[in-house]
PDB file of N, CA and C in Angstrom:
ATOM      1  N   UNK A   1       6.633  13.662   5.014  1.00  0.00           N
ATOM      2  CA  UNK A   1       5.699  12.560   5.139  1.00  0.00           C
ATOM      3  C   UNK A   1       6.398  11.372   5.788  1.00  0.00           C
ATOM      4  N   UNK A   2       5.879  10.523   6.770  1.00  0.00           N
ATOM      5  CA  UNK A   2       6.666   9.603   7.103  1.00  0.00           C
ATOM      6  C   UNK A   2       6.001   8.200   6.398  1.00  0.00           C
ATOM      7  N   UNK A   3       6.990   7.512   6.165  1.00  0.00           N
ATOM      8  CA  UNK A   3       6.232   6.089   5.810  1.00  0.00           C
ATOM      9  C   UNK A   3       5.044   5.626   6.165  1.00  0.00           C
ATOM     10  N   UNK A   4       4.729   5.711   7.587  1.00  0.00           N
ATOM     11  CA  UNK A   4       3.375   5.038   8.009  1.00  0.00           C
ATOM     12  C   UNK A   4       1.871   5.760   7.597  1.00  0.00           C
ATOM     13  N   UNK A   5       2.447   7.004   7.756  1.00  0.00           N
ATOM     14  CA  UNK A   5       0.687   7.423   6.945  1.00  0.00           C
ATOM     15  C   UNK A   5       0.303   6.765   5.643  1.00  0.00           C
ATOM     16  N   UNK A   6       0.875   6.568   4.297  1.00  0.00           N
ATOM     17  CA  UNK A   6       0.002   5.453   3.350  1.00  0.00           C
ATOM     18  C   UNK A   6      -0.016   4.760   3.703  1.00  0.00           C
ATOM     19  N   UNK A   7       0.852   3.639   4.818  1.00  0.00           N
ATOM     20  CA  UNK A   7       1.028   2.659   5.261  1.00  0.00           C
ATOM     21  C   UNK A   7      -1.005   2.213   6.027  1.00  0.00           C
ATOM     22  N   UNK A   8      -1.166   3.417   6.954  1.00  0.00           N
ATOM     23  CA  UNK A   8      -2.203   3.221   7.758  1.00  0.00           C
ATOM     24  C   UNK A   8      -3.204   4.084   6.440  1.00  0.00           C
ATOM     25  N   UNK A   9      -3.197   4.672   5.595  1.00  0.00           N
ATOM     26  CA  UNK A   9      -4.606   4.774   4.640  1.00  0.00           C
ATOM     27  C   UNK A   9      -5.058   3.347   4.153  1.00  0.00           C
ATOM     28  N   UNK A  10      -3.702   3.393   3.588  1.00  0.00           N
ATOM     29  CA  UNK A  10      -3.940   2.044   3.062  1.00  0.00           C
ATOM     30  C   UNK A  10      -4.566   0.406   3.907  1.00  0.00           C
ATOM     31  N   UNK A  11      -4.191   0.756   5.233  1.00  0.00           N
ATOM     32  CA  UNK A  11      -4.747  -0.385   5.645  1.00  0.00           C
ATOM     33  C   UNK A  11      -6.375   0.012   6.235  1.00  0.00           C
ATOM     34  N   UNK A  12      -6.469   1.603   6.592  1.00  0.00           N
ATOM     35  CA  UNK A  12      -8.121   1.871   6.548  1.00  0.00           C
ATOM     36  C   UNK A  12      -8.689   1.152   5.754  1.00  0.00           C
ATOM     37  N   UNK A  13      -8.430   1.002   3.940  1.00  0.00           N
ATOM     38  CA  UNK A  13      -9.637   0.793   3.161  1.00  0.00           C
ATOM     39  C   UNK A  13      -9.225  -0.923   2.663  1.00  0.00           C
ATOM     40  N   UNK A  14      -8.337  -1.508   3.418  1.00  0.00           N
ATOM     41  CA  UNK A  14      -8.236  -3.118   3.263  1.00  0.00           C
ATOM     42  C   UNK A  14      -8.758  -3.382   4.507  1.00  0.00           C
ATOM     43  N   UNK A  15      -8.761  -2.849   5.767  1.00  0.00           N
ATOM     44  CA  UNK A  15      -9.262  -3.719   6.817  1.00  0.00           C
ATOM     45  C   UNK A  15      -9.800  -4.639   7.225  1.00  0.00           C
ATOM     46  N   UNK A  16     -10.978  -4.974   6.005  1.00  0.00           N
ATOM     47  CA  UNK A  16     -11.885  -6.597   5.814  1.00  0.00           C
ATOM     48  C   UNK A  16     -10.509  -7.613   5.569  1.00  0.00           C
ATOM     49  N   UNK A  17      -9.704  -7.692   5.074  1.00  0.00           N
ATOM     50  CA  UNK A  17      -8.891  -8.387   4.151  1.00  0.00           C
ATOM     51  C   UNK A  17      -7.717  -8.722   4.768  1.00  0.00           C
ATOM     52  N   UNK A  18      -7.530  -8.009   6.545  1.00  0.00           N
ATOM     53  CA  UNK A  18      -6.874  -8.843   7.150  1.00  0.00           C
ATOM     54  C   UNK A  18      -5.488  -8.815   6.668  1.00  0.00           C
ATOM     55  N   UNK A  19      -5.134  -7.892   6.259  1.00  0.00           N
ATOM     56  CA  UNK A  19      -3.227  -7.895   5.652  1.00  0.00           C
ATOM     57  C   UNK A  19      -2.673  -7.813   7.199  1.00  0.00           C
ATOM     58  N   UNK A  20      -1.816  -8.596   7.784  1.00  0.00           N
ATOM     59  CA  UNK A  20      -1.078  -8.122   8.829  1.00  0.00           C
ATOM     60  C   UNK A  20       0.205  -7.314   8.812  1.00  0.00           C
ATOM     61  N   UNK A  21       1.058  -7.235   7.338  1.00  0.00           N
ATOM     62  CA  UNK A  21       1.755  -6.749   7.445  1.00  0.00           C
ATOM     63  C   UNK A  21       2.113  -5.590   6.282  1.00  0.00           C
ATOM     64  N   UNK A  22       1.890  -4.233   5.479  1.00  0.00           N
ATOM     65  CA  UNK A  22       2.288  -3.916   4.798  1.00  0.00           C
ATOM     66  C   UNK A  22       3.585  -3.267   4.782  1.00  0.00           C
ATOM     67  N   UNK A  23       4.335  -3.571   3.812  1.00  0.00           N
ATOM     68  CA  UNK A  23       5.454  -2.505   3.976  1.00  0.00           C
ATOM     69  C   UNK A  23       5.251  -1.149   2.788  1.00  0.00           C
ATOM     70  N   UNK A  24       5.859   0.142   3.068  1.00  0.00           N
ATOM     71  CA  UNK A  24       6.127   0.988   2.246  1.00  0.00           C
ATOM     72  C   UNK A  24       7.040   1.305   2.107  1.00  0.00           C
ATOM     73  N   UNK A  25       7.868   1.497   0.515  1.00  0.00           N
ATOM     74  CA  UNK A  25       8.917   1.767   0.586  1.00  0.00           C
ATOM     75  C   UNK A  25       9.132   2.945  -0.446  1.00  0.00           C
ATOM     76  N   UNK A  26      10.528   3.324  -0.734  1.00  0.00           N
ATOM     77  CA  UNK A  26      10.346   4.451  -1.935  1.00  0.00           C
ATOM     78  C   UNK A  26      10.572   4.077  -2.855  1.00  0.00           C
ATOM     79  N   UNK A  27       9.838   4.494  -3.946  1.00  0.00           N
ATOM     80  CA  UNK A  27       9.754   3.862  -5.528  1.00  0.00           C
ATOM     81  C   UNK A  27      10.262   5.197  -6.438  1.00  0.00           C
ATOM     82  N   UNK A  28      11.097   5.464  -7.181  1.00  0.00           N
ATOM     83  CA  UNK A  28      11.536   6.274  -8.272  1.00  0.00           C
ATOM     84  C   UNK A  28      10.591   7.109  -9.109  1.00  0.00           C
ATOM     85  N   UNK A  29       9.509   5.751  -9.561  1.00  0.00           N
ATOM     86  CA  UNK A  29       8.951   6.482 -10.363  1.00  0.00           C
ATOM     87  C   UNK A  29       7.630   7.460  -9.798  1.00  0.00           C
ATOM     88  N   UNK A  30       7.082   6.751  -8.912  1.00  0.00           N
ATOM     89  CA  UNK A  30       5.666   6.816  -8.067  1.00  0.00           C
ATOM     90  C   UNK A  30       5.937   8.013  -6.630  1.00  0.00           C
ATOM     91  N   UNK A  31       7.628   8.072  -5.939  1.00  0.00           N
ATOM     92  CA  UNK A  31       7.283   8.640  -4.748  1.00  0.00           C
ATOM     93  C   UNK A  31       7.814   7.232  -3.698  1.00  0.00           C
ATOM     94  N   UNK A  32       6.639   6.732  -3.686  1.00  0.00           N
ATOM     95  CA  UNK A  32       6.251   5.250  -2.685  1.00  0.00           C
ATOM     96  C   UNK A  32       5.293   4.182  -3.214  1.00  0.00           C
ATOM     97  N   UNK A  33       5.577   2.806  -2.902  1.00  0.00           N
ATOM     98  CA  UNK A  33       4.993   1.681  -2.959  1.00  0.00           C
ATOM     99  C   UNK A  33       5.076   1.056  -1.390  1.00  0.00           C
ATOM    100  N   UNK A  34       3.837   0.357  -1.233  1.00  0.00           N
ATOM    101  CA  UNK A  34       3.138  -0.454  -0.827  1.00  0.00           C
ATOM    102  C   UNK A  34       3.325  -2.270  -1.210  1.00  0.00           C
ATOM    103  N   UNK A  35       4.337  -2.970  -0.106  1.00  0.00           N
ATOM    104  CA  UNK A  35       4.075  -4.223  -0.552  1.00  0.00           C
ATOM    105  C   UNK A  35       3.350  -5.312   0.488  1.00  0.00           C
ATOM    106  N   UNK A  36       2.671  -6.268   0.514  1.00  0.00           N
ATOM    107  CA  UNK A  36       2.136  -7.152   1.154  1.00  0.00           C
ATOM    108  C   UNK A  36       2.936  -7.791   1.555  1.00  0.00           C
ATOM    109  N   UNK A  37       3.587  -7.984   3.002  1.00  0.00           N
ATOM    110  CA  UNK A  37       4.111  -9.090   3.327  1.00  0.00           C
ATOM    111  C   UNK A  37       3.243 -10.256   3.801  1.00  0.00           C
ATOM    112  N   UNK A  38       2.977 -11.255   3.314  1.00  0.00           N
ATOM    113  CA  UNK A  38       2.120 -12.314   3.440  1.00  0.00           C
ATOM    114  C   UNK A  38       2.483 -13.273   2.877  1.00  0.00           C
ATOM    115  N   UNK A  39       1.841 -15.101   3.284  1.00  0.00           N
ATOM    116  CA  UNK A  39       1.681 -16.021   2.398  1.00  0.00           C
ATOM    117  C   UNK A  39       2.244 -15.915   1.396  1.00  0.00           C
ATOM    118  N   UNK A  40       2.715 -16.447   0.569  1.00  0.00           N
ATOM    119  CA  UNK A  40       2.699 -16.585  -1.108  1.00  0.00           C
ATOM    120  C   UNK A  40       1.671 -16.920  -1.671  1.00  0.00           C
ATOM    121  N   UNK A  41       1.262 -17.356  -1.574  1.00  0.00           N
ATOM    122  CA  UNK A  41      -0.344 -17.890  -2.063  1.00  0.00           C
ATOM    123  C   UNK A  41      -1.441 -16.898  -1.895  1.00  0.00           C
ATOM    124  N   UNK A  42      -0.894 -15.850  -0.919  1.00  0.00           N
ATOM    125  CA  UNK A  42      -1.517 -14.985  -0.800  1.00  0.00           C
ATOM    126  C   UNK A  42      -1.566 -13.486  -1.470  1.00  0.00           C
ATOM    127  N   UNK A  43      -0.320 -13.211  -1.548  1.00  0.00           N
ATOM    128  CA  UNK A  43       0.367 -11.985  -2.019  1.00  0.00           C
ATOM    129  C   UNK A  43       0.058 -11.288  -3.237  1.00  0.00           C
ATOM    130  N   UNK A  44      -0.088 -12.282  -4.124  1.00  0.00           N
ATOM    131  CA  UNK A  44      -0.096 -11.952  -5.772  1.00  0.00           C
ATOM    132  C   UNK A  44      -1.891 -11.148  -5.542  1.00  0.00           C
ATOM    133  N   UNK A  45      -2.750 -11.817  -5.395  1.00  0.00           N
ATOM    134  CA  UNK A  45      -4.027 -11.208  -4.748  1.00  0.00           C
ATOM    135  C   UNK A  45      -4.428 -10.065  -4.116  1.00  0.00           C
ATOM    136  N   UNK A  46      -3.618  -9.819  -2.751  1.00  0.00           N
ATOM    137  CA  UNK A  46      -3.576  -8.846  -2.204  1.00  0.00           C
ATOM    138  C   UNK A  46      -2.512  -7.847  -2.598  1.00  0.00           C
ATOM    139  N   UNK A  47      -1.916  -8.163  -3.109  1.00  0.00           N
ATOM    140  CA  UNK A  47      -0.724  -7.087  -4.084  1.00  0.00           C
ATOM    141  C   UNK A  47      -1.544  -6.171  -5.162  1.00  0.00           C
ATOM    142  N   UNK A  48      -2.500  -7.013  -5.992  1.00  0.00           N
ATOM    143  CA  UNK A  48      -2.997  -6.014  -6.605  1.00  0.00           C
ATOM    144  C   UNK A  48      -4.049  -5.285  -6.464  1.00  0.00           C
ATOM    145  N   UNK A  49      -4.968  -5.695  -5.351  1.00  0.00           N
ATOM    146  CA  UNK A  49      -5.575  -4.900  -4.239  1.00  0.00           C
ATOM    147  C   UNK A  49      -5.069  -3.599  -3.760  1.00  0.00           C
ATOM    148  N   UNK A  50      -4.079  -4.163  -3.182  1.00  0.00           N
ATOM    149  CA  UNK A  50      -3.132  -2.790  -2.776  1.00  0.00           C
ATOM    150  C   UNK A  50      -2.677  -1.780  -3.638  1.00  0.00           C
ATOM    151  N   UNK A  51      -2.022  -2.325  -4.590  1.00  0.00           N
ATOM    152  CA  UNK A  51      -1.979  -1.615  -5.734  1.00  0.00           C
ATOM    153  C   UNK A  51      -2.441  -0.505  -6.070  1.00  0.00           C
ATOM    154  N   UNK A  52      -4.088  -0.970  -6.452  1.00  0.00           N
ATOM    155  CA  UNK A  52      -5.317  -0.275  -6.788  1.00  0.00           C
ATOM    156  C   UNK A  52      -5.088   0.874  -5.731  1.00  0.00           C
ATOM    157  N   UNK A  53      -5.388   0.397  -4.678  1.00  0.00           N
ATOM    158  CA  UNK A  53      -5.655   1.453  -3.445  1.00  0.00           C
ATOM    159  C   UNK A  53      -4.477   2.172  -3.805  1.00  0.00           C
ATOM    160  N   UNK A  54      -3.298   2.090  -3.175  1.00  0.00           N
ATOM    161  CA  UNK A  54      -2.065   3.046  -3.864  1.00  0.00           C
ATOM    162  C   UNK A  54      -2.288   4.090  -4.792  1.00  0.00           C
ATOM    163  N   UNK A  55      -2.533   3.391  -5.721  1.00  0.00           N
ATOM    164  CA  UNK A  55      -2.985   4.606  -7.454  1.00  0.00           C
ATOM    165  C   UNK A  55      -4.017   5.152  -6.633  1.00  0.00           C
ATOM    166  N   UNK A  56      -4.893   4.791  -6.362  1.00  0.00           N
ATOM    167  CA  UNK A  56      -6.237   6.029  -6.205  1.00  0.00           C
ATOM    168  C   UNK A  56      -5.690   7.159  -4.975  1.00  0.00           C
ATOM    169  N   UNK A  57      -4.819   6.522  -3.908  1.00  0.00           N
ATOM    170  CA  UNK A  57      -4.544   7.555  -3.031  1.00  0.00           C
ATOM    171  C   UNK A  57      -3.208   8.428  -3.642  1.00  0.00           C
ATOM    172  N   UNK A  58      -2.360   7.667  -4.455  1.00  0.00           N
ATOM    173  CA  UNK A  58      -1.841   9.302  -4.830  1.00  0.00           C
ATOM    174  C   UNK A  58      -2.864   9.919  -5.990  1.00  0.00           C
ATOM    175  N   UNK A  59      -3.516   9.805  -6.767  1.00  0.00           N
ATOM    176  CA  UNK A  59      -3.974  10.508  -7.184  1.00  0.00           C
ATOM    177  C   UNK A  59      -5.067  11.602  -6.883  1.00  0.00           C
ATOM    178  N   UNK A  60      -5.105  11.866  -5.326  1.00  0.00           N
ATOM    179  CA  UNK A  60      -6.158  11.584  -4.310  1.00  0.00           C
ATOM    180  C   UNK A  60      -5.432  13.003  -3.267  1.00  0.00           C
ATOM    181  N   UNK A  61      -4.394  12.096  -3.166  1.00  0.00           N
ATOM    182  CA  UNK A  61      -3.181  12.832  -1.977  1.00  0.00           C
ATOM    183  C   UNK A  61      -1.684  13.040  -2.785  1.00  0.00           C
ATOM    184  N   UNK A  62      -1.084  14.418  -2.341  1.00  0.00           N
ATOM    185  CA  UNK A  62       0.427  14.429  -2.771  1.00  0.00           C
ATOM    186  C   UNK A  62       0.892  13.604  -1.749  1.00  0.00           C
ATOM    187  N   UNK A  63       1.460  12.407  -2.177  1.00  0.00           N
ATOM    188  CA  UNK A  63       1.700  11.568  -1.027  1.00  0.00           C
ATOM    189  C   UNK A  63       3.571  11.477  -1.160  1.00  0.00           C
ATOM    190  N   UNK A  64       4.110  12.521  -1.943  1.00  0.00           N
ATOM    191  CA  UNK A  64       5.175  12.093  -2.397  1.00  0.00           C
ATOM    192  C   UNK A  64       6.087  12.655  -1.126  1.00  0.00           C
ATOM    193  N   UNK A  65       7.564  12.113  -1.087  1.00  0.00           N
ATOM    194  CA  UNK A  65       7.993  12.872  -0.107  1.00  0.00           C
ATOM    195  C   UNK A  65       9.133  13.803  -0.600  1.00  0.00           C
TER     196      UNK A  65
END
């Protein structure tokens, strides 16, 4: 799996919401995470947006690598 495929699911189902930048990285427990690079003011918001989306697509997709 390369990084950018959750990278680009994930920005399919935010697309209204205008994230310009996500990063994915590898997480221990999960496989991969998803972080918002944005604003500060912004982040905490769209972090758990993303989040959400994250959980539903691995549970969705073996997204692990």
């Amino acid at each position: 799996m390369f990084a950018t495929e959750p990278e680009e699911m994930v920005h399919e189902r935010i697309g209204q919401l205008r994230i310009a930048h996500l990063e994915v990285r590898p997480d221990p427990a999960f496989g991969w995470a998803v972080f918002v690079v944005a604003p500060s003011q912004l982040v905490g918001r769209y972090q758990a947006i993303v989040d959400d989306i994250a959980r539903e697509l691995r549970a969705k997709y073996d997204l692990k690598e």
